[in-house]
C-alpha atoms as a PDB file:
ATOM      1  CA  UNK A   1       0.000   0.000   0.000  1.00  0.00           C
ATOM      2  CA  UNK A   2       1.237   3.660  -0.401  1.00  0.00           C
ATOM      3  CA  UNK A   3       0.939   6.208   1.397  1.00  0.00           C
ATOM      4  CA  UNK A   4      -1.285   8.279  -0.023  1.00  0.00           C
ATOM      5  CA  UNK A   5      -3.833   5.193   0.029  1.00  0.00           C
ATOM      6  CA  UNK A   6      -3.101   4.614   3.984  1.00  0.00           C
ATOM      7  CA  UNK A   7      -3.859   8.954   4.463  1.00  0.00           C
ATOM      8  CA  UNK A   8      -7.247   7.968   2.530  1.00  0.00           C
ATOM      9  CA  UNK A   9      -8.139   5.340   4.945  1.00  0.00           C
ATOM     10  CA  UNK A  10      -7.094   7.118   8.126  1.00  0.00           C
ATOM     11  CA  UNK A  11      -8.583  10.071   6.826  1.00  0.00           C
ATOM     12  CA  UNK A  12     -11.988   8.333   6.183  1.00  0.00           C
ATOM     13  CA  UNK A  13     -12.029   6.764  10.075  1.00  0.00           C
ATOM     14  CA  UNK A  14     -11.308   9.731  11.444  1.00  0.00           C
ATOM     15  CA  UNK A  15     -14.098  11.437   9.858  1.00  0.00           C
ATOM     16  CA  UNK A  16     -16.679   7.982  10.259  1.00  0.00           C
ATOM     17  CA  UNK A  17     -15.559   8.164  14.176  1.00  0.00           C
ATOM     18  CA  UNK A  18     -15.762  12.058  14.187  1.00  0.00           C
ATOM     19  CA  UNK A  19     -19.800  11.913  12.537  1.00  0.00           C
ATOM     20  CA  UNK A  20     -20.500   8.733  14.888  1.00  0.00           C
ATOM     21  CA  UNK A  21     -19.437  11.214  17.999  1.00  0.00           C
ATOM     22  CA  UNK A  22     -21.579  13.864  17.126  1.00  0.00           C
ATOM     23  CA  UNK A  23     -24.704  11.576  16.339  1.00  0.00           C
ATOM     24  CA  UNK A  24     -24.562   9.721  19.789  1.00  0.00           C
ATOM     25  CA  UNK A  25     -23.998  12.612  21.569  1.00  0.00           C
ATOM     26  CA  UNK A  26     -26.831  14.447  20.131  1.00  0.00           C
ATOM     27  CA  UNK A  27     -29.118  11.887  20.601  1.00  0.00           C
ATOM     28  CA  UNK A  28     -28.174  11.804  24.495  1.00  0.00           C
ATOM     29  CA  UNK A  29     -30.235  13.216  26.660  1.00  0.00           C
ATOM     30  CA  UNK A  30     -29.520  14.794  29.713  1.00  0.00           C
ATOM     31  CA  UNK A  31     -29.843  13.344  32.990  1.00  0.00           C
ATOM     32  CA  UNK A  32     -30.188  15.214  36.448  1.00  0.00           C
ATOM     33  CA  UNK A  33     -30.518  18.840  34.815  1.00  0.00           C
ATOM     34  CA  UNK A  34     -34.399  18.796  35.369  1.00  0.00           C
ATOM     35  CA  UNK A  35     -35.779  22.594  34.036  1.00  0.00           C
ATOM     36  CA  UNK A  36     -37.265  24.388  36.564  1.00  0.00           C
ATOM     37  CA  UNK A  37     -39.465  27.261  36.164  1.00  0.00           C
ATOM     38  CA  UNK A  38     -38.232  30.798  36.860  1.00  0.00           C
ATOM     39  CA  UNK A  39     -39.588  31.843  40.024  1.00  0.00           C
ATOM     40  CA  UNK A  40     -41.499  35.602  39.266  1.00  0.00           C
ATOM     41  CA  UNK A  41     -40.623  37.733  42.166  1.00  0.00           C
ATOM     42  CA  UNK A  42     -42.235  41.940  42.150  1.00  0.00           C
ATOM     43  CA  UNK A  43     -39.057  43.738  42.311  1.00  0.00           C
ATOM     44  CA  UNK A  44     -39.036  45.371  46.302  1.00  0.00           C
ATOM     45  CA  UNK A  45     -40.375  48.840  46.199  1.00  0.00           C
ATOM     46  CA  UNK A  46     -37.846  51.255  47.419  1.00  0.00           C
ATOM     47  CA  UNK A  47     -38.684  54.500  48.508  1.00  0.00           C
ATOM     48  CA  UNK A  48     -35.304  55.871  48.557  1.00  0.00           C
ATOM     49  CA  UNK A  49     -34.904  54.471  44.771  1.00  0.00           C
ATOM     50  CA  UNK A  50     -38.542  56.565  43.676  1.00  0.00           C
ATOM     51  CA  UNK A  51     -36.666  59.834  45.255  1.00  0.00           C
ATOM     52  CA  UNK A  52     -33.557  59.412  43.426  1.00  0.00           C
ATOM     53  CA  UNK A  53     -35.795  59.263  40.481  1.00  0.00           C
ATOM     54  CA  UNK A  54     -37.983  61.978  41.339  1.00  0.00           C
ATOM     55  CA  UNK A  55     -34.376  64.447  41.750  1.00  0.00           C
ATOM     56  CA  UNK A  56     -32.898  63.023  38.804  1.00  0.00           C
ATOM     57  CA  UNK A  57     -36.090  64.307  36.891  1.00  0.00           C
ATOM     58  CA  UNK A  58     -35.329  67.609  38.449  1.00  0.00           C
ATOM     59  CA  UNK A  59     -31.955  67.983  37.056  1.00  0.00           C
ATOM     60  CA  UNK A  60     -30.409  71.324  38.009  1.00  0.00           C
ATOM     61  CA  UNK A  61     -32.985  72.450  40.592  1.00  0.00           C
ATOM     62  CA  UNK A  62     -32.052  69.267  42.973  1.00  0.00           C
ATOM     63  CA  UNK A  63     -29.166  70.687  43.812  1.00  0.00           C
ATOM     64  CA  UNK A  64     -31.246  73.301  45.579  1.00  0.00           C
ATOM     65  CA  UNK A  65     -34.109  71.209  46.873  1.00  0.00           C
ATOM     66  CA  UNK A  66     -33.408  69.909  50.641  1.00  0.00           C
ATOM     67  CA  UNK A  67     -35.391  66.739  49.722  1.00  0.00           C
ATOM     68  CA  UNK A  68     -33.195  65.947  47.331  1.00  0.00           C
ATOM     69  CA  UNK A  69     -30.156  66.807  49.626  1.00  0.00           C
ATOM     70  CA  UNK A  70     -30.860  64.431  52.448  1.00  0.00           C
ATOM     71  CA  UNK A  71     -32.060  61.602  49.566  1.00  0.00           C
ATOM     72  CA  UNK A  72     -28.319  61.946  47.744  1.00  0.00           C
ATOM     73  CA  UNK A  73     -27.013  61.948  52.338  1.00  0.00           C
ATOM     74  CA  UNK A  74     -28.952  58.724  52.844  1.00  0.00           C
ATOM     75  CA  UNK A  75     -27.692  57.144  49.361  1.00  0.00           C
ATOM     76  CA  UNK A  76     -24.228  57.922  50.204  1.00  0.00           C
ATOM     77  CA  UNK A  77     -23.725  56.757  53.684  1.00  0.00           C
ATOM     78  CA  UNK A  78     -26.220  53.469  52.418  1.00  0.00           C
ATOM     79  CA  UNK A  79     -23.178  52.991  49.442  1.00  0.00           C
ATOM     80  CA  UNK A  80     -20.084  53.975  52.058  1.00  0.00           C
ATOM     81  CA  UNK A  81     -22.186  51.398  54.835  1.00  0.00           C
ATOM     82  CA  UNK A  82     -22.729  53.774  57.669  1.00  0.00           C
ATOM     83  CA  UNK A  83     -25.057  53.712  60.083  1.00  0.00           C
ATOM     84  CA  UNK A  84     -28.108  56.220  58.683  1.00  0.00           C
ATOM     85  CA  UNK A  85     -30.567  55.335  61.504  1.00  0.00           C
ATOM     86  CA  UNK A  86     -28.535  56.433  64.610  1.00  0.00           C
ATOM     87  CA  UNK A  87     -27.608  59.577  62.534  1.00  0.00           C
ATOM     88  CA  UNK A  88     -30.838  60.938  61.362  1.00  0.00           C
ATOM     89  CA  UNK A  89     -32.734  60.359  64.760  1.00  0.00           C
ATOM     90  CA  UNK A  90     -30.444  62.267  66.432  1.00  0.00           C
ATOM     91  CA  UNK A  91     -30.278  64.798  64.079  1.00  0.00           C
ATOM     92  CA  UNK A  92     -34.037  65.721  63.402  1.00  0.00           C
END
């Protein structure tokens, strides 16, 4: 036999075992990955979120409204994790 004749022949396994892979794995099916339906949660309403809302619709005159001073306060210590109940009852 040559060798381009024996290239043929490997060539032509390869590509039989390659196809016969794909196939049975195709047709497998998948144990112990059982779909389960997406819980629907309502998103938590937060009152702090509506005010940052409310100022960002304000745009320039927020930086002047106290309301929107103490909401951007509260938002800031909540991000830096301080303690906003202690402060604000001792403060109003």
């Amino acid at each position: 036999m040559h060798g381009s004749v024996l290239a043929r022949i490997a060539a032509t396994i390869f590509v039989s075992v390659a196809i016969t892979a794909a196939v049975v794995e195709m047709s497998r099916e998948e144990e112990g990955q059982a779909v389960r339906p997406a819980q629907v949660t309502a998103p938590d309403v937060d009152a702090l979120r509506a005010e940052q809302r409310r100022c960002q619709a304000l745009g320039e005159a927020a930086a002047s409204d106290r309301d929107c001073l103490a909401v951007w306060a509260e938002t800031r210590d909540r991000f830096l994790g301080r303690d906003t109940g202690a402060g604000r009852a001792g403060g109003e």
